[in-house]
C-alpha atoms as a PDB file:
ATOM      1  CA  UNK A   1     -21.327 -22.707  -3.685  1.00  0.00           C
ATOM      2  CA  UNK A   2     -21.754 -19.769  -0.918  1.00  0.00           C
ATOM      3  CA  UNK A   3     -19.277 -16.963  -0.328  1.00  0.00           C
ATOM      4  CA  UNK A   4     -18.202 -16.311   2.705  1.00  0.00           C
ATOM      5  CA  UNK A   5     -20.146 -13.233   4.995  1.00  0.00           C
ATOM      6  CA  UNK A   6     -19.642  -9.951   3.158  1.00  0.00           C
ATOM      7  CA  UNK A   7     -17.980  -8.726   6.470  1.00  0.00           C
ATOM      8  CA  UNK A   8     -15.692 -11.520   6.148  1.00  0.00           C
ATOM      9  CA  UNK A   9     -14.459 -11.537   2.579  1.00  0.00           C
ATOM     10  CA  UNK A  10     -13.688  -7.465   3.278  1.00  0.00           C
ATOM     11  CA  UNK A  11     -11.513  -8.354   5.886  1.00  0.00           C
ATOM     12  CA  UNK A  12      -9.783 -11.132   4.442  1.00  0.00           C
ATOM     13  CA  UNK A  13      -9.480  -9.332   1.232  1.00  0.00           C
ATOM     14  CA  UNK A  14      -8.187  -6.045   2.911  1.00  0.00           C
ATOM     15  CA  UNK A  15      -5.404  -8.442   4.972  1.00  0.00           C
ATOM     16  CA  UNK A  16      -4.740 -10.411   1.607  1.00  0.00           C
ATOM     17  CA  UNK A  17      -4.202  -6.768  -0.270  1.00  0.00           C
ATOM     18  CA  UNK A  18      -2.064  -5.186   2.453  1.00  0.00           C
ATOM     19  CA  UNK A  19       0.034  -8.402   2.684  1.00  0.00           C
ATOM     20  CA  UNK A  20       0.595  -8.308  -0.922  1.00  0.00           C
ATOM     21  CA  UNK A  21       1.821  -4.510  -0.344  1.00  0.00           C
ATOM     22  CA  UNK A  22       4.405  -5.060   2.278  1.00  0.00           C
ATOM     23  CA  UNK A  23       5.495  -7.897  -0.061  1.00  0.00           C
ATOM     24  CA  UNK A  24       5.899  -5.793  -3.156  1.00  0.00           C
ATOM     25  CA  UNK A  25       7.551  -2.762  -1.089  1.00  0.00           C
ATOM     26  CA  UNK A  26       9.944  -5.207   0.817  1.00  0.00           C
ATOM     27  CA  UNK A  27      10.845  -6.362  -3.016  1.00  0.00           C
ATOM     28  CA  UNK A  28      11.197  -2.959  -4.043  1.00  0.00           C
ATOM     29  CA  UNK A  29      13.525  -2.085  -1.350  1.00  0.00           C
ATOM     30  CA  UNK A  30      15.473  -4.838  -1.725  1.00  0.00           C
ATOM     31  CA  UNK A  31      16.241  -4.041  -5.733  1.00  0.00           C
ATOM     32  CA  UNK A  32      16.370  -0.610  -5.276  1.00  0.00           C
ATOM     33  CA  UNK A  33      18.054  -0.100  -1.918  1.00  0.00           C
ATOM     34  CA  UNK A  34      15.445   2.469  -1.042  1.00  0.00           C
ATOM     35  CA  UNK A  35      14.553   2.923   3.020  1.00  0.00           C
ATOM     36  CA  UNK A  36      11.267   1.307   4.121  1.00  0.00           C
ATOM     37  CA  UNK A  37       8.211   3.274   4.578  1.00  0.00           C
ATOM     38  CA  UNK A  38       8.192   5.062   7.867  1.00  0.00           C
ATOM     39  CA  UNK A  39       5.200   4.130   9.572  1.00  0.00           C
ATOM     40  CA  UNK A  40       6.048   6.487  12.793  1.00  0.00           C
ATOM     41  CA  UNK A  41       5.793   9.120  10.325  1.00  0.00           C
ATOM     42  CA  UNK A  42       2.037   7.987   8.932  1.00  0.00           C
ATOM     43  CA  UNK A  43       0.729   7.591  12.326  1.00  0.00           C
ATOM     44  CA  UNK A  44       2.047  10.907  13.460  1.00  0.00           C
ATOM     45  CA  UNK A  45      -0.060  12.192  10.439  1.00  0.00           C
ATOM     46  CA  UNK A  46      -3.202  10.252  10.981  1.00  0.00           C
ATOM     47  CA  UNK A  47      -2.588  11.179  14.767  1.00  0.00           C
ATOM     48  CA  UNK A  48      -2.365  14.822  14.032  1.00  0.00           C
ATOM     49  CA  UNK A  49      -5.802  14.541  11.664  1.00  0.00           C
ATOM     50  CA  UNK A  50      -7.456  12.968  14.692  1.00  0.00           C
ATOM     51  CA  UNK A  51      -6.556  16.122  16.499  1.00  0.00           C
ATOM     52  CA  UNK A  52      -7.291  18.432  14.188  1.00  0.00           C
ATOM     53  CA  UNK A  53      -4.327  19.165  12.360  1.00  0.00           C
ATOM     54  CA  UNK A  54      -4.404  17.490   8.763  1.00  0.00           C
ATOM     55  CA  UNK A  55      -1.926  20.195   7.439  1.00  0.00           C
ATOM     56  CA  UNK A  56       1.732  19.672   8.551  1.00  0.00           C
ATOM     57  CA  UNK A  57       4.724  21.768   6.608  1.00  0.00           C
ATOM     58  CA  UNK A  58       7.146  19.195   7.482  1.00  0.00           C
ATOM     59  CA  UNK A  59       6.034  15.700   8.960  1.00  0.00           C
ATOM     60  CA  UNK A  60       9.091  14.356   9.234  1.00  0.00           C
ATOM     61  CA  UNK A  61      10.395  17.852  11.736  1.00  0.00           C
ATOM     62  CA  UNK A  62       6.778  18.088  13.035  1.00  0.00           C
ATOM     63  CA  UNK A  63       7.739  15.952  17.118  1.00  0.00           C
ATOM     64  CA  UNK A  64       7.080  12.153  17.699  1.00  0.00           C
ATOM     65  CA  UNK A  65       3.568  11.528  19.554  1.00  0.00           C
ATOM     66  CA  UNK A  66       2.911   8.737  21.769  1.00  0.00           C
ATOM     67  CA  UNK A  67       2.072   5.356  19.988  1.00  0.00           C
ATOM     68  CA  UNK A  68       2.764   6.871  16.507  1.00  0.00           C
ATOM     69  CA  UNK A  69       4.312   3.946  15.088  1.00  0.00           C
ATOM     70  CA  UNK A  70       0.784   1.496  16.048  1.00  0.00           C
ATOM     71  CA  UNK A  71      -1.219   4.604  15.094  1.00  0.00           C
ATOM     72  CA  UNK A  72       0.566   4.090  11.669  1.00  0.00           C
ATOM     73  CA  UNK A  73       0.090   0.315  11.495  1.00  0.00           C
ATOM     74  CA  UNK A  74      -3.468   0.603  12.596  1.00  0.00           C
ATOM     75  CA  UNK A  75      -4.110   3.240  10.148  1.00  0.00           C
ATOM     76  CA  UNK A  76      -2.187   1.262   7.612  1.00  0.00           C
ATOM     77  CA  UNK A  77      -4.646  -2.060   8.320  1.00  0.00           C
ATOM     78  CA  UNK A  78      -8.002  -0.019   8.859  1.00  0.00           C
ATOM     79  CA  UNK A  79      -7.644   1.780   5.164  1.00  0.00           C
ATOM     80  CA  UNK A  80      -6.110  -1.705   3.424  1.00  0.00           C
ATOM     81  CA  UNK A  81      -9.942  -3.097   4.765  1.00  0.00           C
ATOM     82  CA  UNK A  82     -11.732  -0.094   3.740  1.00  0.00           C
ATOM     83  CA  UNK A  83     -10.436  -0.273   0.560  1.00  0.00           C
ATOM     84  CA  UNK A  84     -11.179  -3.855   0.380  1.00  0.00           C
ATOM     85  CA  UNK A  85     -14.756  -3.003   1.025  1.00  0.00           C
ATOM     86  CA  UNK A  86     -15.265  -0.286  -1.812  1.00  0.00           C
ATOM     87  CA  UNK A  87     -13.121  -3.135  -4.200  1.00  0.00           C
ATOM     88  CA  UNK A  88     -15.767  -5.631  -3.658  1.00  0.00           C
ATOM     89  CA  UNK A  89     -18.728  -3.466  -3.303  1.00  0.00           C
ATOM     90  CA  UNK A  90     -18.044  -2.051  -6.704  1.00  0.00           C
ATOM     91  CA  UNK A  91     -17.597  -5.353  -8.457  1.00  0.00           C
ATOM     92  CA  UNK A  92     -21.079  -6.075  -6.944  1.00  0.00           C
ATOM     93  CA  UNK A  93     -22.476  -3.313  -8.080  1.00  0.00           C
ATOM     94  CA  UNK A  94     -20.733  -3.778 -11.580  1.00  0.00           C
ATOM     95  CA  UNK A  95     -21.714  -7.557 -11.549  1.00  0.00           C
ATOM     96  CA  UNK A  96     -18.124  -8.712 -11.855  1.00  0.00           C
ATOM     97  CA  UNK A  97     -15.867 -11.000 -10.537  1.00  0.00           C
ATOM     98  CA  UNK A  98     -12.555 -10.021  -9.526  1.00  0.00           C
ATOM     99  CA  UNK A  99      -9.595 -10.438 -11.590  1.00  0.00           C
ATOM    100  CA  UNK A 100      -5.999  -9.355 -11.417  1.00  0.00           C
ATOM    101  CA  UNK A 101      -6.661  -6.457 -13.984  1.00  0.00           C
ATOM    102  CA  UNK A 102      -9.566  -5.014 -12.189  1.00  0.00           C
ATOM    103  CA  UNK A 103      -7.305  -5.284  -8.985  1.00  0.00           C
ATOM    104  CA  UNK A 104      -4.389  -4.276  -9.899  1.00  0.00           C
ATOM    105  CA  UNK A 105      -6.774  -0.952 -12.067  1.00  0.00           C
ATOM    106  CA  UNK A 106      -8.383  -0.508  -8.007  1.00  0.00           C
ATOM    107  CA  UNK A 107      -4.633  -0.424  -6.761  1.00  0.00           C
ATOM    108  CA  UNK A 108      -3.823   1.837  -9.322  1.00  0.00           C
ATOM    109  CA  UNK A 109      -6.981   4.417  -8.842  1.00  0.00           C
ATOM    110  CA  UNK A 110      -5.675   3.993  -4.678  1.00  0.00           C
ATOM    111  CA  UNK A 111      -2.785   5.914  -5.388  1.00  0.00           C
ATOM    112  CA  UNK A 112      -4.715   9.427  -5.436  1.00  0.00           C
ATOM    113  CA  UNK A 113      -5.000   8.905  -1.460  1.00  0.00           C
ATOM    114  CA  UNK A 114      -0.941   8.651  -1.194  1.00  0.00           C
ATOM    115  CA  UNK A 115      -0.653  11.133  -4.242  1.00  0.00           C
ATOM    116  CA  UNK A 116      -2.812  13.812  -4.111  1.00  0.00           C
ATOM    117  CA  UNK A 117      -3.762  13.677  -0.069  1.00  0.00           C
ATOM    118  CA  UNK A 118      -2.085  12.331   2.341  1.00  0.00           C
ATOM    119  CA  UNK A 119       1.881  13.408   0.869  1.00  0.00           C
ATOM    120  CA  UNK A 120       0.490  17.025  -0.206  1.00  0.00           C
ATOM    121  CA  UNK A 121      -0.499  17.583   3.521  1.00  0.00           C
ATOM    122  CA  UNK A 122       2.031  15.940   4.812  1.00  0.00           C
ATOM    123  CA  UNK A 123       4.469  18.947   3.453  1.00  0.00           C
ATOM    124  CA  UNK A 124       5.761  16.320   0.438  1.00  0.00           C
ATOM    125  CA  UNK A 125       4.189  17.989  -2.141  1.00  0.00           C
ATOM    126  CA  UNK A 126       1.751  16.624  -4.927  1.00  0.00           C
ATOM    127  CA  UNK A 127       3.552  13.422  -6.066  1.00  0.00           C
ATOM    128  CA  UNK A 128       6.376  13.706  -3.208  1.00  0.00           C
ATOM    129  CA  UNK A 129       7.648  16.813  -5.502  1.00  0.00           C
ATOM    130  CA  UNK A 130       8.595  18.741  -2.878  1.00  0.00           C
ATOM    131  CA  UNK A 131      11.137  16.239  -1.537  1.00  0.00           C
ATOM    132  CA  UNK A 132      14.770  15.109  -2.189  1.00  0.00           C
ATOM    133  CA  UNK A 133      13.733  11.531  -4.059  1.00  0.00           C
ATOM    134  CA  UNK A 134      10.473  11.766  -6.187  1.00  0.00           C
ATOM    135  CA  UNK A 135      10.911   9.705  -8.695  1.00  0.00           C
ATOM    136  CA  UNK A 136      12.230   6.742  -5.883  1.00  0.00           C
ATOM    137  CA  UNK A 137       8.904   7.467  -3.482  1.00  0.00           C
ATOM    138  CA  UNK A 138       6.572   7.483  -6.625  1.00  0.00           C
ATOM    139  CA  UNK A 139       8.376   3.568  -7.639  1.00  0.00           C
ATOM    140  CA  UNK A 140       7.827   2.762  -4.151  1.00  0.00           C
ATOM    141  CA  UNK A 141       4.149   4.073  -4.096  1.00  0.00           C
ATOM    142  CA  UNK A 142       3.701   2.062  -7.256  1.00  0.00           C
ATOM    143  CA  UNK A 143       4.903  -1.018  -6.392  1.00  0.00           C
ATOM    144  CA  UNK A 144       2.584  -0.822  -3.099  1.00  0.00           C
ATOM    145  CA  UNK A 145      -0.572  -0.054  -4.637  1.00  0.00           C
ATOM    146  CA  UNK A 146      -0.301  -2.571  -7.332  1.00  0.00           C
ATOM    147  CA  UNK A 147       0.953  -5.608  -5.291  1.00  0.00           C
ATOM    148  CA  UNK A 148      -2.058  -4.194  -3.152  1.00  0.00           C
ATOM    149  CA  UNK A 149      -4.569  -4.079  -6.248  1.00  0.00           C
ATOM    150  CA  UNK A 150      -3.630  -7.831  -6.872  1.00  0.00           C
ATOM    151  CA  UNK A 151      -3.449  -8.708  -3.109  1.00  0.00           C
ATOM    152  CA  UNK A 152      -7.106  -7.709  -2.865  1.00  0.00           C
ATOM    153  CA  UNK A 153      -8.192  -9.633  -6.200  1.00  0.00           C
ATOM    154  CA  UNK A 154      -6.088 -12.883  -4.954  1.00  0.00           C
ATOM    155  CA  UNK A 155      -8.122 -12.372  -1.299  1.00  0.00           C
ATOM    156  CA  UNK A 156     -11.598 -11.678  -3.484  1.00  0.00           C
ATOM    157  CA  UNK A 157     -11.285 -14.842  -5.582  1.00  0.00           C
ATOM    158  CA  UNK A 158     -10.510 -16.896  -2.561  1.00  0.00           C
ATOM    159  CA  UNK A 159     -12.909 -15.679  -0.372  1.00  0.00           C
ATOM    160  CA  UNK A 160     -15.120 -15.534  -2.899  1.00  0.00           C
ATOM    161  CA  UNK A 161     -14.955 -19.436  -3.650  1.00  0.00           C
ATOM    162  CA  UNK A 162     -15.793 -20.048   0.127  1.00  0.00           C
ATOM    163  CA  UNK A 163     -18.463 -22.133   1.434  1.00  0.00           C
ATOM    164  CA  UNK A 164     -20.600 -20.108   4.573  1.00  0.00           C
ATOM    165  CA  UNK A 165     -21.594 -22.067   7.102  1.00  0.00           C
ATOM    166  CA  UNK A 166     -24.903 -21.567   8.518  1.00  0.00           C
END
C-alpha cells in the first residue's frame, strides 16, 4: 500500500501532533488550574526575533505588537510541522516505523526548544527558573511535548497507512 506524499504526511502529522498538544495542555489546565499558554506573549517573541531582537529581559513587560497573538499561533503551527518533518525524516533515515515510544522520546527531545531557547531569551530563565511557578510551567511544558510526541506518531501511522493517488 502507498503512503501518502512526503509533503503531505508532514503536514498532517505536524496538525495531528499540535492537536494532541492543545489537548494535553487543555487537560493539564483543567487538573491543575494552571492559566493557558499565552500565545500573545510567543508571537511577541517570534515577532521581536523577526526584527532582530531574540533577547528580551522581560517578555511579558516588553509592549504588545500588532498581530502578536496570530504571530503566536502561526509560529505555534509552522514549528508543530517542522517538527513533524525532522520526526519522520529521522525514522526514514533510521528505517523505522513510528510508534508511541519513539514519539512520545521526539516530544520529549522537543522540549530543549521551550527549555533551553526560547524561555531563557524570553527573560524566564533556563527551565522557567527565573519565574514565580517553575515547577507548574515545566508540568505544563511536559504535558505539551509529550501529548505532541504521540500526536505526531498517531498522525505518522495514519498517514503512513494511506493510499496516494496518482
Amino acid at each position: 500500500m502507498n503512503r501518502l506524499p512526503l509533503p503531505l504526511r508532514i503536514l498532517i502529522t505536524g496538525l495531528a501532533g499540535a492537536t494532541a498538544a492543545d489537548l494535553g495542555r487543555t487537560i493539564y489546565q483543567a487538573l491543575t488550574g494552571f492559566p493557558a499558554v499565552n500565545w500573545s506573549v510567543t508571537g511577541r517573541w517570534f515577532l521581536m526575533v523577526l526584527q532582530g531582537q531574540p533577547y528580551v529581559p522581560d517578555i511579558g513587560a516588553a509592549p504588545a505588537l500588532p498581530n502578536e497573538l496570530i504571530a503566536g499561533h502561526a509560529a505555534y503551527y509552522t514549528i508543530s510541522v517542522i517538527f513533524a518533518g525532522v520526526y519522520l525524516l529521522l525514522l526514514k533515515a533510521m528505517k523505522r516505523e513510528p510508534s508511541f515510544w519513539n514519539g512520545l522520546l521526539f516530544g520529549w527531545v522537543t522540549m530543549a526548544f521551550p527549555f533551553l531557547v526560547q524561555m531563557p531569551l524570553m527573560g524566564m530563565g533556563v527551565l522557567a527558573s527565573a519565574t514565580a511557578t517553575p515547577g507548574l510551567i515545566i508540568g505544563r511544558t511536559l504535558v505539551h511535548h509529550s501529548s505532541f510526541g504521540l500526536g505526531l506518531a498517531i498522525g505518522a501511522m495514519v498517514t503512513g497507512r494511506g493510499r496516494a493517488n496518482g
